[in-house]
PDB file of N, CA and C in Angstrom:
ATOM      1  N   UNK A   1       0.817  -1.184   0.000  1.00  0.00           N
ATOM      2  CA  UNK A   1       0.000   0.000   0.000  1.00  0.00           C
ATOM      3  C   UNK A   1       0.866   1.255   0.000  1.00  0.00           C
ATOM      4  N   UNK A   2       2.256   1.344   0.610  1.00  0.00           N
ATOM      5  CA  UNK A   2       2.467   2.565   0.906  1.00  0.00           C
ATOM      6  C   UNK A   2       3.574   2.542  -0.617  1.00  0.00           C
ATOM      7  N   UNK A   3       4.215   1.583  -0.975  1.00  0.00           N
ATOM      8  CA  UNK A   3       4.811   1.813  -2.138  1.00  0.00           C
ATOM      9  C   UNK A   3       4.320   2.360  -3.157  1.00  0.00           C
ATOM     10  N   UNK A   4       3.138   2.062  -3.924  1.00  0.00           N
ATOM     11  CA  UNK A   4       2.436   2.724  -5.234  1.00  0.00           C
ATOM     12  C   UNK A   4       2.377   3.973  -4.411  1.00  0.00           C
ATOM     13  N   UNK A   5       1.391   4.379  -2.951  1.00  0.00           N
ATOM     14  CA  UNK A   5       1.084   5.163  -2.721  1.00  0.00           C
ATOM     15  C   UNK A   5       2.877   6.626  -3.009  1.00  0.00           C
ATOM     16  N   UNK A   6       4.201   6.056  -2.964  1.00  0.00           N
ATOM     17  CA  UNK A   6       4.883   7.112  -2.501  1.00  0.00           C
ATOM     18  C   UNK A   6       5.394   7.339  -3.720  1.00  0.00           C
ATOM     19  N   UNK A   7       5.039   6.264  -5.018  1.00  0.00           N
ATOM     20  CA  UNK A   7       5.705   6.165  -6.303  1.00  0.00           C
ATOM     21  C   UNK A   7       4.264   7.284  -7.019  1.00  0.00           C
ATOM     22  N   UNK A   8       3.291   7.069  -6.527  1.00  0.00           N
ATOM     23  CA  UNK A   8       2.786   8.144  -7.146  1.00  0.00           C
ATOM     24  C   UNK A   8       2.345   9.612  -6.747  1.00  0.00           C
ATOM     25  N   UNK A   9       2.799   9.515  -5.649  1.00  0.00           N
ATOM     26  CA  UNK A   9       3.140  11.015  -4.715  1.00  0.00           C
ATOM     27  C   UNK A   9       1.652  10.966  -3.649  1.00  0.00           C
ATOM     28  N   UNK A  10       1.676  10.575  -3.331  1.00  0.00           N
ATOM     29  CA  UNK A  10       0.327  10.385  -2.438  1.00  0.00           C
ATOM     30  C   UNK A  10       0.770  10.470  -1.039  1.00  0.00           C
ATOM     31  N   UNK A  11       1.891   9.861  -0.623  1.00  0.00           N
ATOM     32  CA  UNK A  11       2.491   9.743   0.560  1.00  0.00           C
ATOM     33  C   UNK A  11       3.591  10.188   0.373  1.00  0.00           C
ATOM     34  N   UNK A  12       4.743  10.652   1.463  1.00  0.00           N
ATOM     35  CA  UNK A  12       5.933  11.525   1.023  1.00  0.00           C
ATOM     36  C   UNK A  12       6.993  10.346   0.521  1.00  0.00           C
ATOM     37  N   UNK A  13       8.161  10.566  -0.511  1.00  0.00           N
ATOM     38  CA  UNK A  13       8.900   9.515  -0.470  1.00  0.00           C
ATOM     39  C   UNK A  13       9.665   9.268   0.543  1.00  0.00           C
ATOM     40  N   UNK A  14      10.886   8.577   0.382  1.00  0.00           N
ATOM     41  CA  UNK A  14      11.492   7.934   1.537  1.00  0.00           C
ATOM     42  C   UNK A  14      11.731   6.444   1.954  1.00  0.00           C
ATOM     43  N   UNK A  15      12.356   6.106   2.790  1.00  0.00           N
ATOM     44  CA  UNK A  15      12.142   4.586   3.614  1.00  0.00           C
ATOM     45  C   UNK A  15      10.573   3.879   3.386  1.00  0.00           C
ATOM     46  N   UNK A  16      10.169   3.405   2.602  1.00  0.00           N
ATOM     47  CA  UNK A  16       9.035   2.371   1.935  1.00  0.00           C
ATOM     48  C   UNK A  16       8.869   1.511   3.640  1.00  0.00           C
ATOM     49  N   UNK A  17       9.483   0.927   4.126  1.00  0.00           N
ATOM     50  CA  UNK A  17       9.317   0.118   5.122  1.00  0.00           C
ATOM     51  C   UNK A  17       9.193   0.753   6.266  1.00  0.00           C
ATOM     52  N   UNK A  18      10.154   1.709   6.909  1.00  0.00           N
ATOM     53  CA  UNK A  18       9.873   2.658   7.476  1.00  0.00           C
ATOM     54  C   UNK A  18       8.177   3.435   8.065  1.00  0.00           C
ATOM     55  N   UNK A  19       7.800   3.616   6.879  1.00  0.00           N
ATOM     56  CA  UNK A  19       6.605   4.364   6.224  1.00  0.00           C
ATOM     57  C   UNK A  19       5.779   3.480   6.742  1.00  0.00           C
ATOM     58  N   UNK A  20       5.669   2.440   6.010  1.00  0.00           N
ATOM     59  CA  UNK A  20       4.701   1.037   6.637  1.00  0.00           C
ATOM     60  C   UNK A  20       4.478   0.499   7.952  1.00  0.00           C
ATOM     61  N   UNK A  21       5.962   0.688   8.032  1.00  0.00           N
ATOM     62  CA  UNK A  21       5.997   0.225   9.769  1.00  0.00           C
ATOM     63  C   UNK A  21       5.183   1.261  10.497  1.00  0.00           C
ATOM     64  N   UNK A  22       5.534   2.970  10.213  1.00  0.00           N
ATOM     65  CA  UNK A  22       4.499   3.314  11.144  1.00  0.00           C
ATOM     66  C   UNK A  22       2.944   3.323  11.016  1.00  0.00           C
ATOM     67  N   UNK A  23       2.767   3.108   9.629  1.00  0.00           N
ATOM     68  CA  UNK A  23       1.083   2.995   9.594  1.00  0.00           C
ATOM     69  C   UNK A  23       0.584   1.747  10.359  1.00  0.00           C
ATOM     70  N   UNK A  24       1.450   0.303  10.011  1.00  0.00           N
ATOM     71  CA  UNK A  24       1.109  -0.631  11.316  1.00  0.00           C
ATOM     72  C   UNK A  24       0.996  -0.114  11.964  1.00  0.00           C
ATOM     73  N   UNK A  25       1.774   0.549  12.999  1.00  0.00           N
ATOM     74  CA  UNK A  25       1.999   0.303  14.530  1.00  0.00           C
ATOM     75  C   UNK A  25       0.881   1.499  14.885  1.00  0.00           C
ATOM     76  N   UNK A  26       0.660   2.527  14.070  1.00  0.00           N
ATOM     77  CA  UNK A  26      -0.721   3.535  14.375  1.00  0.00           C
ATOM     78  C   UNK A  26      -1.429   2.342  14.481  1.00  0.00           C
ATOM     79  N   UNK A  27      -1.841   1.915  13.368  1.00  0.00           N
ATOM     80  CA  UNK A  27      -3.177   0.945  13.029  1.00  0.00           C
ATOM     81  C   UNK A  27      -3.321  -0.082  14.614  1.00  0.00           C
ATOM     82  N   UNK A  28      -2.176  -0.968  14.687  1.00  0.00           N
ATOM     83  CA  UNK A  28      -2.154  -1.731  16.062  1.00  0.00           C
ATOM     84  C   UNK A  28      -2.368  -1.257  17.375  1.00  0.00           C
ATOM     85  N   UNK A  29      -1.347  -0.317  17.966  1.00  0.00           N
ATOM     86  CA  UNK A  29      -1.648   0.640  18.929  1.00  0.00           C
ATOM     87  C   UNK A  29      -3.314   0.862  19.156  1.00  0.00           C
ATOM     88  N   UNK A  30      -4.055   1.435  18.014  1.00  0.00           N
ATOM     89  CA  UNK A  30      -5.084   2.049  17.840  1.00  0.00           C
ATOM     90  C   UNK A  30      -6.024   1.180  17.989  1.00  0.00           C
ATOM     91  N   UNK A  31      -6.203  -0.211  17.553  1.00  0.00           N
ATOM     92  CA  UNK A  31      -6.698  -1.437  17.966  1.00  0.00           C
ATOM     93  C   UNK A  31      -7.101  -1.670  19.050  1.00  0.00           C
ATOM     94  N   UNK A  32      -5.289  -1.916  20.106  1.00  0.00           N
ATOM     95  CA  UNK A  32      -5.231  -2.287  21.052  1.00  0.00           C
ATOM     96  C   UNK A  32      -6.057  -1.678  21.842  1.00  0.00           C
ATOM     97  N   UNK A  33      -5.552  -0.023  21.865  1.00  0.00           N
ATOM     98  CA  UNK A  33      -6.740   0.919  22.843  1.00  0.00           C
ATOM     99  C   UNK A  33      -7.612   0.892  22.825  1.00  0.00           C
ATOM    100  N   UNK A  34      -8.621   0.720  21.632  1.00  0.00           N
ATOM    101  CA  UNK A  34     -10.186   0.455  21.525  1.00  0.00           C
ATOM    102  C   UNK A  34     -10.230  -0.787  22.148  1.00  0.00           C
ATOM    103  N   UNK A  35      -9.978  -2.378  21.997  1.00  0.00           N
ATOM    104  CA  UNK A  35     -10.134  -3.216  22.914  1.00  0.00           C
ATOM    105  C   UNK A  35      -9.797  -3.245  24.133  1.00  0.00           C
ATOM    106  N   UNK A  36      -9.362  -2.566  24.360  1.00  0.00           N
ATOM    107  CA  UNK A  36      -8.820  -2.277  26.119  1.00  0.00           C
ATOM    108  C   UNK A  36      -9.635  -1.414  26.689  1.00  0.00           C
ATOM    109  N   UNK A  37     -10.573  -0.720  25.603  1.00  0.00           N
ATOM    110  CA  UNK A  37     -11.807   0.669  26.065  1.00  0.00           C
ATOM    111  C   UNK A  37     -11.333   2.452  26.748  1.00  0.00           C
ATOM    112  N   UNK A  38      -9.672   2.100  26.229  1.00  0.00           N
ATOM    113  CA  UNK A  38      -8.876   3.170  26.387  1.00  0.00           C
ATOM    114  C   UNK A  38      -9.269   4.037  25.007  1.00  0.00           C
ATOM    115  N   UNK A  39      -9.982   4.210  24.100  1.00  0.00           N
ATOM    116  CA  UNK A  39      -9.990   4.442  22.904  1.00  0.00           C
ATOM    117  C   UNK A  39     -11.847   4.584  22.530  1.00  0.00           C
ATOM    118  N   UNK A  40     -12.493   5.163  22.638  1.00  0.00           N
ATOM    119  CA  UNK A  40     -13.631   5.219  22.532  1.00  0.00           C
ATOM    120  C   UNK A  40     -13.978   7.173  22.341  1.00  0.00           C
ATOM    121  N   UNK A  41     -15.536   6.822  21.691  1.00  0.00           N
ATOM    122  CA  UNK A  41     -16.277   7.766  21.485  1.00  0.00           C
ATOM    123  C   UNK A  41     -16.137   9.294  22.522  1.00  0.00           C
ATOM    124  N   UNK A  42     -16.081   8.625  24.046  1.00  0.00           N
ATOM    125  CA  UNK A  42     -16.041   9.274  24.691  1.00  0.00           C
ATOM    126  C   UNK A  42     -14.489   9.646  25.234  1.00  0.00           C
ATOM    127  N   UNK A  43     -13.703   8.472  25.318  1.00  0.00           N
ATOM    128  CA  UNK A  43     -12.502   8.831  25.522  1.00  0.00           C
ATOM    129  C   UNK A  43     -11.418   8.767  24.571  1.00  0.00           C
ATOM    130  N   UNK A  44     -10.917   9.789  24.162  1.00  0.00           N
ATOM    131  CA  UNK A  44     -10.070   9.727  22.856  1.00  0.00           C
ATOM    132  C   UNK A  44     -10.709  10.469  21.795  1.00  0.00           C
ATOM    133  N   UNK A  45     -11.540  10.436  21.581  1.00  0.00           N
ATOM    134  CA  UNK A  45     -12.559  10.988  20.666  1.00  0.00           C
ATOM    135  C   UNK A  45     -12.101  10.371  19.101  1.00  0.00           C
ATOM    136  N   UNK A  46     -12.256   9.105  19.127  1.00  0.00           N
ATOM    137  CA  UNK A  46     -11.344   8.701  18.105  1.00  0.00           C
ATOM    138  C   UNK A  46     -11.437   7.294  17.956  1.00  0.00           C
ATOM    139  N   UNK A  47     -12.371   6.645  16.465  1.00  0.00           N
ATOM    140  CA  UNK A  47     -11.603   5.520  16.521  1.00  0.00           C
ATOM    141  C   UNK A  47     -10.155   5.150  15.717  1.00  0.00           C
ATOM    142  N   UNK A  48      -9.852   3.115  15.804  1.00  0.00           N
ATOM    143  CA  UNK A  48      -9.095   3.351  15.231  1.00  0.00           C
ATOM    144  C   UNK A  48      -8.549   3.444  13.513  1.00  0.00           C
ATOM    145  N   UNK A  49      -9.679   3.267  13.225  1.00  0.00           N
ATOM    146  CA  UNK A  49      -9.870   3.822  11.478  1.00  0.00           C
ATOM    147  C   UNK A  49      -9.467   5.607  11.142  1.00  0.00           C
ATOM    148  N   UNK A  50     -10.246   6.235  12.356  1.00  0.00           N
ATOM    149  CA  UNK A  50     -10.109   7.448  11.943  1.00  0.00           C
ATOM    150  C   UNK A  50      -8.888   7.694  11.980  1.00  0.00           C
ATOM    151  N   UNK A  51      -8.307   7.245  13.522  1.00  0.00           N
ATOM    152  CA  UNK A  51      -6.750   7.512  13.042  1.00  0.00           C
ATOM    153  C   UNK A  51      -5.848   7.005  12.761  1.00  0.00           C
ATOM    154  N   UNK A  52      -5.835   6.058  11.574  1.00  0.00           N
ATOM    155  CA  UNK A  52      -5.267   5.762  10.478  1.00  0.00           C
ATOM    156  C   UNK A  52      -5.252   6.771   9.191  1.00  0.00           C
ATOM    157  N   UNK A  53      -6.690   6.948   9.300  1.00  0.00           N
ATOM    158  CA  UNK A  53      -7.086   7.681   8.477  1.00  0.00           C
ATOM    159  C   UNK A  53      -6.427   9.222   8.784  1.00  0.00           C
ATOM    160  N   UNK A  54      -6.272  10.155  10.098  1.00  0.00           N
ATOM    161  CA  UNK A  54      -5.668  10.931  10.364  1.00  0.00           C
ATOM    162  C   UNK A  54      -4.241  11.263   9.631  1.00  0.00           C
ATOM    163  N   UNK A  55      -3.180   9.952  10.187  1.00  0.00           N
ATOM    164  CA  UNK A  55      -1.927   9.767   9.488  1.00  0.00           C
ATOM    165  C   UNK A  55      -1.971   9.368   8.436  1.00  0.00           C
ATOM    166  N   UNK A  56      -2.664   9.349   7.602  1.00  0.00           N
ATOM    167  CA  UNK A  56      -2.570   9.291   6.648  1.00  0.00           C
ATOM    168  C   UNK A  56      -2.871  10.383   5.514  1.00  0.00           C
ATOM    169  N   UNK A  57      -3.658  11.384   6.452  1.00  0.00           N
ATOM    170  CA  UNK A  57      -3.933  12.743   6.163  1.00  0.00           C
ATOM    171  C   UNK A  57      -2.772  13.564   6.133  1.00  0.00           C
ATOM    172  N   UNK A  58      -1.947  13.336   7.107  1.00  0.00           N
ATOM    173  CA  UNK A  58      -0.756  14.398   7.804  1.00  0.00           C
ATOM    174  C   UNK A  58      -0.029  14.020   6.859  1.00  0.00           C
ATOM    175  N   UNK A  59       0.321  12.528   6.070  1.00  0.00           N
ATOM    176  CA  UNK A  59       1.171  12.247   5.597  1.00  0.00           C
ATOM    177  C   UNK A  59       1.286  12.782   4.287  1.00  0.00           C
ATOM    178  N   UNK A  60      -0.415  12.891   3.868  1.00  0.00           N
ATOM    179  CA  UNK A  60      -0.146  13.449   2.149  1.00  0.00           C
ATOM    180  C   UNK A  60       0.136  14.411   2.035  1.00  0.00           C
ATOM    181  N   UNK A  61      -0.155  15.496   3.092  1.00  0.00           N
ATOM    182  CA  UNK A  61      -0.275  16.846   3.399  1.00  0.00           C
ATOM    183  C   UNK A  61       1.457  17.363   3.130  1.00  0.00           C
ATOM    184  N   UNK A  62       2.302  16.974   3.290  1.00  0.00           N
ATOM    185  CA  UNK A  62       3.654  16.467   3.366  1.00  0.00           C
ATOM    186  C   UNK A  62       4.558  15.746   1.580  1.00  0.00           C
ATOM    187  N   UNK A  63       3.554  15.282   1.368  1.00  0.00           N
ATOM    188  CA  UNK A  63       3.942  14.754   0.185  1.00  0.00           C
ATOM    189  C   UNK A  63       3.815  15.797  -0.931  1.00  0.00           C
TER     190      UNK A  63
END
């Protein structure tokens, strides 16, 4: 995902794996907290799609 995405300017270039690794570890992290109920509507204001979806905002923004 993040390769096409940086070959066609969508995401900034750079470290390809790097890049990936942190969208995992958002994506996981972000998981974890919602199943743990650290991560909800009320607390966080945030699920964890949106913020994937967030960094992934910041990231094009950049590109």
């Amino acid at each position: 995902m993040v390769a096409p995405a940086q070959r066609q300017r969508r995401l900034p270039s750079g470290d390809t794996e790097r890049a990936a690794a942190l969208v995992h570890a958002l994506a996981h992290g972000a998981v974890d907290l919602a199943l743990a109920g650290h991560l909800t509507p009320d607390m966080g204001r945030a699920d964890p799609a949106g913020l994937v979806e967030d960094l992934l905002t910041c990231l094009r923004a950049v590109a």
